[in-house]
Protein backbone atom coordinates (compact mmCIF):
# COMPACT_ATOMS: atom_id res chain seq x y z
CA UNK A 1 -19.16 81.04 -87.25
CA UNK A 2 -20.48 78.45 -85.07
CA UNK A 3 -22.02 78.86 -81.95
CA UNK A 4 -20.10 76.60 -79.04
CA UNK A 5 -22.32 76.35 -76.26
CA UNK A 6 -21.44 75.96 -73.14
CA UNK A 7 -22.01 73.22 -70.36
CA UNK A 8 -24.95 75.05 -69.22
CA UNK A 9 -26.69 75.43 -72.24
CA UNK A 10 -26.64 72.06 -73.00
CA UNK A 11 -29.80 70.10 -72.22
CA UNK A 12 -30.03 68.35 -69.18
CA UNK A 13 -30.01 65.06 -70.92
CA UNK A 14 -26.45 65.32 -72.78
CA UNK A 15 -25.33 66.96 -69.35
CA UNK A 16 -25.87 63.83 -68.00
CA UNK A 17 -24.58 61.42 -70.42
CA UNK A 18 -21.52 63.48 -70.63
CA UNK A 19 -20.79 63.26 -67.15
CA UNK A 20 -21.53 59.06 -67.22
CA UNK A 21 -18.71 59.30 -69.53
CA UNK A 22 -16.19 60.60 -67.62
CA UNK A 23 -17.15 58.94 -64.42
CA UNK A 24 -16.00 55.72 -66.67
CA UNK A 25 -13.43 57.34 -67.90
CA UNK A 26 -11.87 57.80 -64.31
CA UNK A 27 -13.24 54.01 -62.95
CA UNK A 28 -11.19 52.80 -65.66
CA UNK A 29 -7.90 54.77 -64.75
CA UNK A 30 -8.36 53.56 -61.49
CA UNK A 31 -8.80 49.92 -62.98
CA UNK A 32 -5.35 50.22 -64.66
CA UNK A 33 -3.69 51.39 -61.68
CA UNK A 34 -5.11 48.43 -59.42
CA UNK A 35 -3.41 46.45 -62.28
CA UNK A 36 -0.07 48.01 -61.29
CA UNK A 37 0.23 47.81 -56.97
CA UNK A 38 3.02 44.99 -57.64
CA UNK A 39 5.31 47.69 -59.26
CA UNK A 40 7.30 49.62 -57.72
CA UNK A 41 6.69 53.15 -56.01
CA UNK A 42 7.92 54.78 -59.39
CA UNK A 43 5.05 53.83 -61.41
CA UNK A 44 2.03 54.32 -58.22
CA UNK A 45 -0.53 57.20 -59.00
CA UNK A 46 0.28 60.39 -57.52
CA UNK A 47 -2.81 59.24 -54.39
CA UNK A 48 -0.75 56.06 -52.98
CA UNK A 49 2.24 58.90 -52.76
CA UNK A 50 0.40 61.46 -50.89
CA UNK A 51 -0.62 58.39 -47.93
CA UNK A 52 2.66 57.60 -47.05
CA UNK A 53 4.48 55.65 -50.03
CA UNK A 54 6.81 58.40 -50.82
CA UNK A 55 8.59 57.76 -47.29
CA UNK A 56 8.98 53.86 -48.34
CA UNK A 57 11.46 55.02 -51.35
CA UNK A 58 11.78 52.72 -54.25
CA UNK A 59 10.94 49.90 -52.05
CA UNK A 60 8.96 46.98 -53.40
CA UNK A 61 5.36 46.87 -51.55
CA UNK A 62 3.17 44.07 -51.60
CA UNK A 63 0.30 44.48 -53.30
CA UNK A 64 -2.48 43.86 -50.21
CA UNK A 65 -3.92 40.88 -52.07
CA UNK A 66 -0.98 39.57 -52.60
CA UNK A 67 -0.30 40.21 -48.54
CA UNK A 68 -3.61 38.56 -48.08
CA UNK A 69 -3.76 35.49 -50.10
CA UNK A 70 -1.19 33.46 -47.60
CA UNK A 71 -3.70 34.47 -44.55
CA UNK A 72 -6.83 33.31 -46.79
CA UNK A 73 -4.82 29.98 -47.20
CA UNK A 74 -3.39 29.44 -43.60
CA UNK A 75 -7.06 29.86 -42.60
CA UNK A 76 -8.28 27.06 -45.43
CA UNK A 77 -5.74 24.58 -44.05
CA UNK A 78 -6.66 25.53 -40.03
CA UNK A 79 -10.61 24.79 -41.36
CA UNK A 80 -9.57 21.81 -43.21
CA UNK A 81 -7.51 20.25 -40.07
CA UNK A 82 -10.23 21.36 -38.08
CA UNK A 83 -12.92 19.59 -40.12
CA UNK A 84 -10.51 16.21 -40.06
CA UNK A 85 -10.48 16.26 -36.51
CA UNK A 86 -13.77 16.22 -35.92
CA UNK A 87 -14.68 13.77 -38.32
CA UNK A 88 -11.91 11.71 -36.59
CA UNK A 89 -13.36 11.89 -33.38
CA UNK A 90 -17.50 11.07 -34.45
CA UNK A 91 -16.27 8.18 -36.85
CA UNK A 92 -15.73 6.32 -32.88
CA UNK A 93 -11.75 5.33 -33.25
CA UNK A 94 -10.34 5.28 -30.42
CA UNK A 95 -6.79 3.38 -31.23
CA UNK A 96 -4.89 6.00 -29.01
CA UNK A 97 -4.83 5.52 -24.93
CA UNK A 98 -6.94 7.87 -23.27
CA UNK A 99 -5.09 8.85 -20.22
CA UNK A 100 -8.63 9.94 -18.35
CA UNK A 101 -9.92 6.78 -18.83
CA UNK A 102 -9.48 4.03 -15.99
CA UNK A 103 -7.93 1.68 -17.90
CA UNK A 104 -4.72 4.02 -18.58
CA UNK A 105 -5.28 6.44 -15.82
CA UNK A 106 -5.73 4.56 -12.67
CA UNK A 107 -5.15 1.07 -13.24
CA UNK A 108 -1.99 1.93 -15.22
CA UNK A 109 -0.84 3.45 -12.23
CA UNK A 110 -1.88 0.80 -9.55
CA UNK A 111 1.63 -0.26 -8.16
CA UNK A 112 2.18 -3.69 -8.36
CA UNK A 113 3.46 -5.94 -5.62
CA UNK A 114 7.00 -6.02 -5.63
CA UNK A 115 8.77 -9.06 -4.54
CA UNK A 116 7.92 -12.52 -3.37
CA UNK A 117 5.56 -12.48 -0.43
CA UNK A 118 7.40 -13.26 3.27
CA UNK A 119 6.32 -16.61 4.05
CA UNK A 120 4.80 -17.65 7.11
CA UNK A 121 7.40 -19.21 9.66
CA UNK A 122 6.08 -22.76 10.47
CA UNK A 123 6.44 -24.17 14.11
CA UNK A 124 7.05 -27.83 15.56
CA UNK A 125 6.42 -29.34 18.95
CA UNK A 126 10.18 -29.16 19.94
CA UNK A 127 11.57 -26.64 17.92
CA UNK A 128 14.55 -24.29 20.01
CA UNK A 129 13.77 -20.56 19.98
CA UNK A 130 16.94 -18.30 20.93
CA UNK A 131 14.43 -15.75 22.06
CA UNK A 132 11.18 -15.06 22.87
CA UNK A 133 8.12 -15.87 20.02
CA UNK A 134 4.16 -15.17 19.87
CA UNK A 135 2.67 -18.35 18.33
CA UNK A 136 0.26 -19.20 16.69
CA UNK A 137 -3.01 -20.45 18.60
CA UNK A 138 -2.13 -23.44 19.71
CA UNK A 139 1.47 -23.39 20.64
CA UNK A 140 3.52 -22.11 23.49
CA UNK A 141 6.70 -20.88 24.00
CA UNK A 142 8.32 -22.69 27.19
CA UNK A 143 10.73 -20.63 28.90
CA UNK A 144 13.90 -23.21 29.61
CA UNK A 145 15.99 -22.86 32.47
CA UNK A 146 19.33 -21.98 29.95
CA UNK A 147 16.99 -19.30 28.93
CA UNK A 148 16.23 -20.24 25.64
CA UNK A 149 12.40 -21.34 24.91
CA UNK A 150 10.81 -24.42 23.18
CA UNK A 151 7.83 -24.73 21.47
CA UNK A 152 5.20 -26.11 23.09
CA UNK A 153 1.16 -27.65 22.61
CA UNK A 154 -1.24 -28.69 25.02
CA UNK A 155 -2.50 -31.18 22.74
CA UNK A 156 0.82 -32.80 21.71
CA UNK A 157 2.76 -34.86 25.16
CA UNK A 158 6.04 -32.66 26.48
CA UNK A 159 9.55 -33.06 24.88
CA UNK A 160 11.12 -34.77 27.33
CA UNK A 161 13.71 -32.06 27.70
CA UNK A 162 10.72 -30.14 28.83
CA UNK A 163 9.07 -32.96 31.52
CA UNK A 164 13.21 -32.85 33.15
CA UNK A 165 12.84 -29.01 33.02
CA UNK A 166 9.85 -28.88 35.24
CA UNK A 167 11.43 -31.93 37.67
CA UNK A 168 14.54 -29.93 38.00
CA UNK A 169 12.53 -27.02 39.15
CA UNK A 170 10.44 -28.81 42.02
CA UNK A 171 14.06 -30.78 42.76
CA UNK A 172 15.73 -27.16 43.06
CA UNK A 173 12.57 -25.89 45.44
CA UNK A 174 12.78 -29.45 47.67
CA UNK A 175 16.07 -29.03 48.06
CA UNK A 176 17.26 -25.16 48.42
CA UNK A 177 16.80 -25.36 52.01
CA UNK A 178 18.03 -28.20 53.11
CA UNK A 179 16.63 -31.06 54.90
CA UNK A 180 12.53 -30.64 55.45
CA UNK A 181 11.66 -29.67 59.16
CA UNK A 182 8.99 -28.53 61.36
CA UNK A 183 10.75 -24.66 60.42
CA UNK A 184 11.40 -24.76 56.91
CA UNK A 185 8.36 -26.70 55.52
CA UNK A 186 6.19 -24.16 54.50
CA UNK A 187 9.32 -22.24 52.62
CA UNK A 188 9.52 -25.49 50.87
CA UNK A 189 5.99 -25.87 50.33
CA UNK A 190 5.71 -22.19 48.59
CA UNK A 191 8.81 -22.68 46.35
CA UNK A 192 7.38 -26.38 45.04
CA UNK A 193 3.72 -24.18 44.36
CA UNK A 194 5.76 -21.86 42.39
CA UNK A 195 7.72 -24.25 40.44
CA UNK A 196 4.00 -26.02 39.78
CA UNK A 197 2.45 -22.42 38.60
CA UNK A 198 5.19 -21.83 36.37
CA UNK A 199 5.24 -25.22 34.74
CA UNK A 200 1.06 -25.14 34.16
CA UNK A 201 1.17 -22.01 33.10
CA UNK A 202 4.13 -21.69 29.97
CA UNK A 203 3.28 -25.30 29.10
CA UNK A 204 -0.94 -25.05 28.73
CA UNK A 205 -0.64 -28.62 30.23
CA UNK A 206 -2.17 -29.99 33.51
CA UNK A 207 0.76 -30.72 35.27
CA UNK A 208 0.63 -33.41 37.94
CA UNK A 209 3.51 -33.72 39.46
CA UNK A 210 4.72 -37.21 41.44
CA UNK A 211 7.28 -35.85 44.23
CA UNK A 212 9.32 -37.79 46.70
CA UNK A 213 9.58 -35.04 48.68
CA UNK A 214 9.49 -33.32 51.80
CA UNK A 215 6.04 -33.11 54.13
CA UNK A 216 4.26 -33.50 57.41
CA UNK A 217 3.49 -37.28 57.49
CA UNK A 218 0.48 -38.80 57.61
CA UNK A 219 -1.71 -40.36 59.66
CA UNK A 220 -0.82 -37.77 62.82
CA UNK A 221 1.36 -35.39 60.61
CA UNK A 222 2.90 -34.88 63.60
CA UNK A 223 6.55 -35.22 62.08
CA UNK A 224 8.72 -34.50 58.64
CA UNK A 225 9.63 -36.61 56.50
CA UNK A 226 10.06 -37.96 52.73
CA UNK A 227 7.01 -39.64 50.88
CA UNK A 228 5.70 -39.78 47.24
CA UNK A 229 3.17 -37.14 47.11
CA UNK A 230 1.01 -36.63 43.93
CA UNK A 231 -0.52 -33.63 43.96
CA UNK A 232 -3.60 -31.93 42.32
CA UNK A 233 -4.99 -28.38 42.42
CA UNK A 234 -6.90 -27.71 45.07
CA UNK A 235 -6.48 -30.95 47.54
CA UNK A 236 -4.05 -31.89 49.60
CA UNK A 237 -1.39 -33.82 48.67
CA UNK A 238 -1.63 -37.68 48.91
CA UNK A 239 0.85 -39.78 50.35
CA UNK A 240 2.33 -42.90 49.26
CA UNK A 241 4.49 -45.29 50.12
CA UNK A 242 6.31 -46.13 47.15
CA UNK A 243 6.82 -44.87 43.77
CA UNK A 244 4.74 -47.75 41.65
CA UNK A 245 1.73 -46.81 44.20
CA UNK A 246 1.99 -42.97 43.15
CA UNK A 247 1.96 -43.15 39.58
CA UNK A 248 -1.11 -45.26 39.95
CA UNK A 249 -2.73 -42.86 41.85
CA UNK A 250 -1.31 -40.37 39.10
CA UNK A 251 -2.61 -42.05 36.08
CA UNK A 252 -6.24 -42.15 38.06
CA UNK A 253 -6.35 -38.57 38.67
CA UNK A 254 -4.82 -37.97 34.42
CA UNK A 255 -7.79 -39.62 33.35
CA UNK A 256 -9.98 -36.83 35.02
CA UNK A 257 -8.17 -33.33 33.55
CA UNK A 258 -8.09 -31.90 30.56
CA UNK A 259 -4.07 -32.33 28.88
CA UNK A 260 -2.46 -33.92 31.66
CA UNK A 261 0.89 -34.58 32.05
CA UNK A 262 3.05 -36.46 34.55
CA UNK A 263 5.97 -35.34 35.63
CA UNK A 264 7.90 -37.68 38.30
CA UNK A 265 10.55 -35.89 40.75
CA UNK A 266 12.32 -38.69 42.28
């Protein structure tokens, strides 16, 4: 009878060959079952069982490269648009509107003006004002005695609605306290001033103003009495003896102001 003998006794060298073989042996087994994760738990070795499949039942599981193979692709296509885009952006176009730039940020939103401008009112030399204006340089708003106001220039003559304005206010001061005397002349005398002051001032003009009116006549002005008086700031009122003398005397003393204006107060 033959003599088996046993793993021991064999020499080292089979030993080892034998035990290549099996380790192939069970890589290969293991092979076959990597073939077979899609099935179902009844065909998985006995190892998958023992971590957990048995609890699953005879529910399909995805093989884990199966599981894995949409993640590999979602993270292809996330590259790929990734790539595009930054391609996109080197290659310099620039079709879209950058809203950081100035041209869409802050000049898009500059409000325009809305509306049609509010013209500038215009003014005339005569124009009626119901109430009370600031001009422009170079016109005046005269204050009328009905309380309305007229425009007014210093370098344009009076309306003459304006020149029988200013008359009626020396004719009111003459005449407001009756006939001049020796008592009453200086009362008359301050409210012709006034009348003067207001007239020089509202119109810009250099009034001169030809009055028959009450005073202390010359030579002795001793005594009251009516004579044409043209007056001028800061002298004394002249006397004269008729009206055609006065405005002579009036026009003399125009040519030596600056805007005059003559108003006669018969």
């Amino acid at each position: 009878m033959q003599h088996v003998r046993s793993a021991t006794e064999l020499p080292f060298a089979q030993r080892a060959q034998n035990c290549a073989g099996v380790r192939r042996a069970q890589l290969g087994t293991r092979s076959s079952t990597a073939l077979r994760t899609d099935d179902t738990d009844s065909v998985r070795p006995r190892s998958w069982l023992l971590y957990g499949g048995a609890r699953l039942g005879a529910r399909k599981v995805a093989s884990p490269n199966r599981a894995a193979a949409p993640v590999r692709a979602a993270a292809a296509a996330v590259a790929l648009a990734t790539a595009l885009l930054i391609a996109g952006c080197s290659a310099g176009d620039h079709r879209g509107a950058d809203p950081f730039s100035a041209k869409s940020g802050a000049a898009a939103n500059t409000p325009k003006p809305s509306g049609t401008p509010t013209p500038t009112p215009s003014y005339a030399v005569g124009q009626v004002l119901r109430t009370y204006h600031v001009l422009p340089d170079g016109f005046l708003a005269y204050p009328m005695l009905d309380k309305s106001y007229m425009v007014v220039s210093p370098a344009s003559p009076l309306p003459e609605v304006v020149k029988q304005d200013i008359a009626t206010r020396f004719s009111t001061a003459e005449n407001q306290f009756g006939p001049g005397s020796a008592s009453n002349l200086n009362q008359i005398s301050a409210a012709a001033q006034k009348a003067w002051d207001t007239a020089d001032t509202s119109s810009g003009k250099t009034i001169i103003p030809v009055v028959h009116g009450w005073t202390a006549l010359a030579p002795a002005y001793e005594t009251v009495g009516r004579a044409w008086l043209v007056m001028q700031r800061g002298k004394t009122a002249a006397q004269y003896s008729s009206r055609t003398a006065a405005m002579a005397a009036a026009q003399q003393v125009a040519s030596t102001v600056q805007y005059p204006e003559v108003i006669v107060v018969d």
